[in-house]
PDB file of N, CA and C in Angstrom:
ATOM      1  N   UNK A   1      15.044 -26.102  -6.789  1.00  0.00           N
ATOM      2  CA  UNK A   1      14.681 -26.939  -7.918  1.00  0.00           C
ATOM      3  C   UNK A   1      13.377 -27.641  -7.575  1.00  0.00           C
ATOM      4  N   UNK A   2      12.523 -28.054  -8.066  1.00  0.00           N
ATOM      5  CA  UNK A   2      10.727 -28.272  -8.138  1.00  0.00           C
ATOM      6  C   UNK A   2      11.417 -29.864  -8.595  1.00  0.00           C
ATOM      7  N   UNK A   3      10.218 -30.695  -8.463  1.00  0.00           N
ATOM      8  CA  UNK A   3      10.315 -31.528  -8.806  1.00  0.00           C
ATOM      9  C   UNK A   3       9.979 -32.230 -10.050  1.00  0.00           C
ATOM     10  N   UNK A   4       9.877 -31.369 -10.803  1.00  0.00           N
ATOM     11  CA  UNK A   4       9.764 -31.626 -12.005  1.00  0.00           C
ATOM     12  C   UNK A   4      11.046 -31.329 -12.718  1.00  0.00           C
ATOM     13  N   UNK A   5      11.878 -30.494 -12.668  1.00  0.00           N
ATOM     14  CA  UNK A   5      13.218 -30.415 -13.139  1.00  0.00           C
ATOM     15  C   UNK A   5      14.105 -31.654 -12.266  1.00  0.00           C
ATOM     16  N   UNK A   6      13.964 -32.114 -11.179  1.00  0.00           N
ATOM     17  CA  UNK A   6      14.667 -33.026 -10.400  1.00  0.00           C
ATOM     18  C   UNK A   6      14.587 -34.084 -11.270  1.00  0.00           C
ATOM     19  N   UNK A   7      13.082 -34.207 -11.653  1.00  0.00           N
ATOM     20  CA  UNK A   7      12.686 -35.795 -12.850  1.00  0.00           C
ATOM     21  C   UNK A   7      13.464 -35.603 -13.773  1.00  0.00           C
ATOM     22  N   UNK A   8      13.794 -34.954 -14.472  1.00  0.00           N
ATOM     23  CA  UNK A   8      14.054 -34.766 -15.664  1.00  0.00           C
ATOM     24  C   UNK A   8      15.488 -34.661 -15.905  1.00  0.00           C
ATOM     25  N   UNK A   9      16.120 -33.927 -14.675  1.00  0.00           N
ATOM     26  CA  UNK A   9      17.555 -34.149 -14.767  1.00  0.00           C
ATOM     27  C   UNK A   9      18.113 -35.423 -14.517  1.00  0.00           C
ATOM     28  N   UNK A  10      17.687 -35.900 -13.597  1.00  0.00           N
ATOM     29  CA  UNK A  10      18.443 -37.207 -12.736  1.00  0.00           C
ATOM     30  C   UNK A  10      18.316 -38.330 -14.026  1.00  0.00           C
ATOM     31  N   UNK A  11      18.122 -38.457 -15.028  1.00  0.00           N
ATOM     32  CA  UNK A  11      18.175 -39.215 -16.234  1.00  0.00           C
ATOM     33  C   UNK A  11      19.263 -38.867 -16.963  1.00  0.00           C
ATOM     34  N   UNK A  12      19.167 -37.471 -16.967  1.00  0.00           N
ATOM     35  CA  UNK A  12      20.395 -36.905 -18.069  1.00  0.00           C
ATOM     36  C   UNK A  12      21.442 -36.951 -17.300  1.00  0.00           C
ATOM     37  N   UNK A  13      21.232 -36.714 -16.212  1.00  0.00           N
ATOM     38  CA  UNK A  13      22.407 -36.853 -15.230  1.00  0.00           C
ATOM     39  C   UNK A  13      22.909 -38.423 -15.328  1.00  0.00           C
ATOM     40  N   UNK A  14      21.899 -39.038 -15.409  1.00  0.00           N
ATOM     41  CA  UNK A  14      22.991 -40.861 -15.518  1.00  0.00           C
ATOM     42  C   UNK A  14      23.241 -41.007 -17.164  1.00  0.00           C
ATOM     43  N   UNK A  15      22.986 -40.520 -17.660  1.00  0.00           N
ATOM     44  CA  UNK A  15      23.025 -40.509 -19.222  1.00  0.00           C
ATOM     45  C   UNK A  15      24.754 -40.145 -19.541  1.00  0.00           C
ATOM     46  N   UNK A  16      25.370 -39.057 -19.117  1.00  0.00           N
ATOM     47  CA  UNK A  16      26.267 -38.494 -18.998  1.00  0.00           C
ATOM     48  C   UNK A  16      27.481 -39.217 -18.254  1.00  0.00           C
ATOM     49  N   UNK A  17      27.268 -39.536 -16.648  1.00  0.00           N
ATOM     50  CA  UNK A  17      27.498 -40.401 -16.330  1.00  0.00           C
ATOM     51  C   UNK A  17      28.300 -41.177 -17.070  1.00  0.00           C
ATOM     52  N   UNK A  18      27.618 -42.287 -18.130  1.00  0.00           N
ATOM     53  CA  UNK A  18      27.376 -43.642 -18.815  1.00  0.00           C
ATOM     54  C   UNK A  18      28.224 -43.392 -19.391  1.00  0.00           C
ATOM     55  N   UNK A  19      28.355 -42.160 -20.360  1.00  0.00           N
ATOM     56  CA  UNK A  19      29.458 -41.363 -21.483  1.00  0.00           C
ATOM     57  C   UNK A  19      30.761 -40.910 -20.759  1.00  0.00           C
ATOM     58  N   UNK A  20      30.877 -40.401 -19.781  1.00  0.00           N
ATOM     59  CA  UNK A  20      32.247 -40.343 -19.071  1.00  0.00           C
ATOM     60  C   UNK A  20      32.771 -41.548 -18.896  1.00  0.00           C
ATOM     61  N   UNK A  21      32.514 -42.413 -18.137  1.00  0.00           N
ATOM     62  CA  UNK A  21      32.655 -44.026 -17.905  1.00  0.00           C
ATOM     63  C   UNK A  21      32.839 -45.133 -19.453  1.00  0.00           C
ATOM     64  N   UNK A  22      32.199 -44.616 -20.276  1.00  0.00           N
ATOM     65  CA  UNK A  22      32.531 -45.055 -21.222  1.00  0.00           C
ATOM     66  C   UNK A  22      33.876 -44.707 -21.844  1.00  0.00           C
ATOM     67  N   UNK A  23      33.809 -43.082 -21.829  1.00  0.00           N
ATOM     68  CA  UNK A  23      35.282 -42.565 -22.441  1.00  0.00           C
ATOM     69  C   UNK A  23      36.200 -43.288 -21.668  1.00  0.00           C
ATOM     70  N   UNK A  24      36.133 -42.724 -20.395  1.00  0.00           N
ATOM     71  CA  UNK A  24      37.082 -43.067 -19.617  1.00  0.00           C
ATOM     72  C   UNK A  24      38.255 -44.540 -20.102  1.00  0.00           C
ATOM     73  N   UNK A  25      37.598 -45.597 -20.086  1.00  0.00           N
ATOM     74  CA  UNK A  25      37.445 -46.813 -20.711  1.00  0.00           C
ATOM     75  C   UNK A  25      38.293 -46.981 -21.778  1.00  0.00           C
ATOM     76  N   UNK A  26      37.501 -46.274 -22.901  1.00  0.00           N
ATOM     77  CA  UNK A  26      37.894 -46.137 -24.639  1.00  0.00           C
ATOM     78  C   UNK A  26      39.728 -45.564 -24.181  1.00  0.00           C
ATOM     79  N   UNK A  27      39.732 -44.161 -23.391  1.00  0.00           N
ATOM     80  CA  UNK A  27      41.340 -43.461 -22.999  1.00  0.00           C
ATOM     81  C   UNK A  27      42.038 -44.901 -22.327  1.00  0.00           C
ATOM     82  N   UNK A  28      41.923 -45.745 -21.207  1.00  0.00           N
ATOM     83  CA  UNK A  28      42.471 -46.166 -20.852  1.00  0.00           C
ATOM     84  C   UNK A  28      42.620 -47.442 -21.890  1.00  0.00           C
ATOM     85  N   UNK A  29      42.105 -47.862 -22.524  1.00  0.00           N
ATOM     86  CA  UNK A  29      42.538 -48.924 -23.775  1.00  0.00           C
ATOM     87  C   UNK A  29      43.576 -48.367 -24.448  1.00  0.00           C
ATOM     88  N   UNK A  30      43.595 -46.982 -24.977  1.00  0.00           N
ATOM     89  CA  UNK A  30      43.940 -46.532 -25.831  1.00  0.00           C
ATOM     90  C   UNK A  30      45.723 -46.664 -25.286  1.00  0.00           C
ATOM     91  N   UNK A  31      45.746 -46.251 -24.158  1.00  0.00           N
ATOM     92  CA  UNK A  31      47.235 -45.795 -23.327  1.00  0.00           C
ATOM     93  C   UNK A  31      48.021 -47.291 -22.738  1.00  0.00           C
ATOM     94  N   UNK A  32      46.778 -48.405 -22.362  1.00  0.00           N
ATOM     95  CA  UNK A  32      47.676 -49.785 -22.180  1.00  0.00           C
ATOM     96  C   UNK A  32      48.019 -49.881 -23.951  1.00  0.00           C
ATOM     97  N   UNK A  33      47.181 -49.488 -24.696  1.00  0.00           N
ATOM     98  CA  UNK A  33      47.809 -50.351 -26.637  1.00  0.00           C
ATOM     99  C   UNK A  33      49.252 -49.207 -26.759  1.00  0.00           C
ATOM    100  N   UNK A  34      49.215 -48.215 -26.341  1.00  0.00           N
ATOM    101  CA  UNK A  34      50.211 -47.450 -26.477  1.00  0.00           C
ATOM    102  C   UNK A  34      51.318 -47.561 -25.635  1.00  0.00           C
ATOM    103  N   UNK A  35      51.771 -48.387 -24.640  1.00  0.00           N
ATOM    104  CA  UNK A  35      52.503 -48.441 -23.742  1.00  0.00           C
ATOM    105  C   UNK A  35      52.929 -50.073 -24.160  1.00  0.00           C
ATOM    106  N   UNK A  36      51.778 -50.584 -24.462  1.00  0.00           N
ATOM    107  CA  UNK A  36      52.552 -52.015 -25.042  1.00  0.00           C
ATOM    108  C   UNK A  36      52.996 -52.240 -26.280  1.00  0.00           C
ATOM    109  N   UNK A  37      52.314 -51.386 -27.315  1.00  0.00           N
ATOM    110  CA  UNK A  37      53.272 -51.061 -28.798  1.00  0.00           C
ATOM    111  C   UNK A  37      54.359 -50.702 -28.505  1.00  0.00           C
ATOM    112  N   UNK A  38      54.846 -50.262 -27.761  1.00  0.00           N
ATOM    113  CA  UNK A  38      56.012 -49.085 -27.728  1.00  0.00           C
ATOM    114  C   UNK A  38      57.190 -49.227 -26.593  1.00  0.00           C
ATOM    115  N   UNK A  39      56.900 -49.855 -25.952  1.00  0.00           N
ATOM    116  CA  UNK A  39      57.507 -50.002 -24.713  1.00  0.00           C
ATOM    117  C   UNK A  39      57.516 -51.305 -24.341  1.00  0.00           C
ATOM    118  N   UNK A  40      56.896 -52.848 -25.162  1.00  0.00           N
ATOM    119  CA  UNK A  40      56.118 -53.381 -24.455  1.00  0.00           C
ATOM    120  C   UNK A  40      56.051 -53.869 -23.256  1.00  0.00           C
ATOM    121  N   UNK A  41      55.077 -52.787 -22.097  1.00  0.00           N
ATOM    122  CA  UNK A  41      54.675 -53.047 -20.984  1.00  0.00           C
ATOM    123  C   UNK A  41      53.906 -53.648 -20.951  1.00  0.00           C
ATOM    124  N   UNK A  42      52.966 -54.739 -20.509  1.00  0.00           N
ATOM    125  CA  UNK A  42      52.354 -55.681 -19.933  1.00  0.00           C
ATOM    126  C   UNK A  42      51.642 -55.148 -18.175  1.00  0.00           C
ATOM    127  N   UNK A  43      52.800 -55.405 -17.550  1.00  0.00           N
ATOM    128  CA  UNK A  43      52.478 -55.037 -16.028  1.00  0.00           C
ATOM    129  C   UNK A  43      52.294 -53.597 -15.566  1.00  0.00           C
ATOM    130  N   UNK A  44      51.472 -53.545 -14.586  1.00  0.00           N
ATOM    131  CA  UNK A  44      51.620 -51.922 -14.032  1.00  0.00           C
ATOM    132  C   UNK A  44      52.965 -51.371 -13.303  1.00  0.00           C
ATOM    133  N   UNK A  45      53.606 -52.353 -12.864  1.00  0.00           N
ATOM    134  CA  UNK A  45      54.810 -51.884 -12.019  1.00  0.00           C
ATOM    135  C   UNK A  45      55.948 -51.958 -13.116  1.00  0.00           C
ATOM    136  N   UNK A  46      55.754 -52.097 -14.177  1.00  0.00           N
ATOM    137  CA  UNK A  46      56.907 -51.591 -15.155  1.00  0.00           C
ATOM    138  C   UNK A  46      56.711 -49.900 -15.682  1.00  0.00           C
ATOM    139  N   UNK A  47      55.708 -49.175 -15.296  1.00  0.00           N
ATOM    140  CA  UNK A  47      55.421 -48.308 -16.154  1.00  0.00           C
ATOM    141  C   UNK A  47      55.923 -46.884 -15.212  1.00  0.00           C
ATOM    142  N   UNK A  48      56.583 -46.146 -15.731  1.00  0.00           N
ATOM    143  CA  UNK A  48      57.163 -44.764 -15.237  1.00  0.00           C
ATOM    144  C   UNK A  48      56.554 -43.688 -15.476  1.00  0.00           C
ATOM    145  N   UNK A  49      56.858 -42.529 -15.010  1.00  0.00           N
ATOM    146  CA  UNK A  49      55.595 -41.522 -15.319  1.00  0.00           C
ATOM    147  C   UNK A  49      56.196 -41.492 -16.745  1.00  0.00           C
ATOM    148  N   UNK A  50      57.499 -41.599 -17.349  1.00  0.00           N
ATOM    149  CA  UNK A  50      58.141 -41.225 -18.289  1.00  0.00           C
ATOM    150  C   UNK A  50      57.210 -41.460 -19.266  1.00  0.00           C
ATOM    151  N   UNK A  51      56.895 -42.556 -19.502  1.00  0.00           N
ATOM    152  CA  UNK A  51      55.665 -43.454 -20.246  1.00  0.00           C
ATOM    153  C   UNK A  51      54.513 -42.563 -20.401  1.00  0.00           C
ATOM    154  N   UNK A  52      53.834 -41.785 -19.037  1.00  0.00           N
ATOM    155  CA  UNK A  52      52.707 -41.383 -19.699  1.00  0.00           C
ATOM    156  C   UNK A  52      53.071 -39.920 -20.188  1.00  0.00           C
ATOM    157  N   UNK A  53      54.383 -39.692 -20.030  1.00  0.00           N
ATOM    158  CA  UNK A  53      54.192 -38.225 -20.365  1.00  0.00           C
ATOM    159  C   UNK A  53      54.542 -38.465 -21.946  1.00  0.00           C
ATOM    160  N   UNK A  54      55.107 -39.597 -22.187  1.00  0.00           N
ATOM    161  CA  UNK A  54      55.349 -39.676 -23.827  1.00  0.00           C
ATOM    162  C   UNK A  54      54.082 -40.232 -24.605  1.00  0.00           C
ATOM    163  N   UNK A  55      52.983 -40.547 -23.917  1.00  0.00           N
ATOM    164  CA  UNK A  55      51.433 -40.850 -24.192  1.00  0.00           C
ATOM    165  C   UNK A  55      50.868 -39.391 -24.147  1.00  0.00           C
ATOM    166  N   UNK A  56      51.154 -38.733 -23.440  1.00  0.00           N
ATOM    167  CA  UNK A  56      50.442 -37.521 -23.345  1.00  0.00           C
ATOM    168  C   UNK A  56      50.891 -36.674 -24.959  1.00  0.00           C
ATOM    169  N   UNK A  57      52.215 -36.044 -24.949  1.00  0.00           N
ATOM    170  CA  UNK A  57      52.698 -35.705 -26.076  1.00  0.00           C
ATOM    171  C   UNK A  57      52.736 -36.420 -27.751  1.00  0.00           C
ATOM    172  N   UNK A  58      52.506 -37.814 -27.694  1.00  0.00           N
ATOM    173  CA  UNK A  58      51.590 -38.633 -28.828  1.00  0.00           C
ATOM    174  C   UNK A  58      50.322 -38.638 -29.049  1.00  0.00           C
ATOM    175  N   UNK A  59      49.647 -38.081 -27.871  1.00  0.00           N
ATOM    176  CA  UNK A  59      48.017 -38.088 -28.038  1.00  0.00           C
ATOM    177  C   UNK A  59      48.274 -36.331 -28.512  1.00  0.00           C
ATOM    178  N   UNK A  60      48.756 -35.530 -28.373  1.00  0.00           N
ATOM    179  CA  UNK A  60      48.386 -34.280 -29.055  1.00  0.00           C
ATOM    180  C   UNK A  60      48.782 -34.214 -30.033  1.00  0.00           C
ATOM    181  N   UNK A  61      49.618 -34.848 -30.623  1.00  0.00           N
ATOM    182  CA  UNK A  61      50.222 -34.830 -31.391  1.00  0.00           C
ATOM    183  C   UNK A  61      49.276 -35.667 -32.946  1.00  0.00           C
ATOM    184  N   UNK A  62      48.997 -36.665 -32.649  1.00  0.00           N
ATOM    185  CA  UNK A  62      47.996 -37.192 -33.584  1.00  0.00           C
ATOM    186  C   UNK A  62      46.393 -36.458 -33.308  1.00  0.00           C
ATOM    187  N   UNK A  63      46.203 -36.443 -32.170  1.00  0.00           N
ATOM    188  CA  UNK A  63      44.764 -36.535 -32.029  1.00  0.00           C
ATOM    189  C   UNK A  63      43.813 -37.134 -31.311  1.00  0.00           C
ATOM    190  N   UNK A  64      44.926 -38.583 -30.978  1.00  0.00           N
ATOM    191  CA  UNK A  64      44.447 -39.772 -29.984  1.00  0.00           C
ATOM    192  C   UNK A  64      42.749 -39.385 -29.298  1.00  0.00           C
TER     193      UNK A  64
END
């Protein structure tokens, strides 16, 4: 790679970055509002895998 493609990536490369980290974020909001609608959990040591596998099968299910 030349250094002119190095310039040019390493931007898009944190750009992307920014957008994973962001999603990331947006999913994990999404799964504490879904675990406390529904279950209401609060704490992390209340939560079973049971929980996310019934988050998993509600998120395909709508679209989440």
């Amino acid at each position: 790679m030349n250094f002119y493609e190095l310039f040019h990536e390493f931007p898009f490369d944190c750009k992307v970055r920014e957008l994973t980290c962001s999603n990331y974020e947006k999913q994990l909001n999404k799964f504490r509002f879904f675990v406390r609608e529904n279950y209401n959990i609060i704490d992390f040591e209340e939560l079973k895998p049971i929980h996310i596998k019934y988050y998993i099968a509600a998120s395909g299910k709508t679209g989440m």
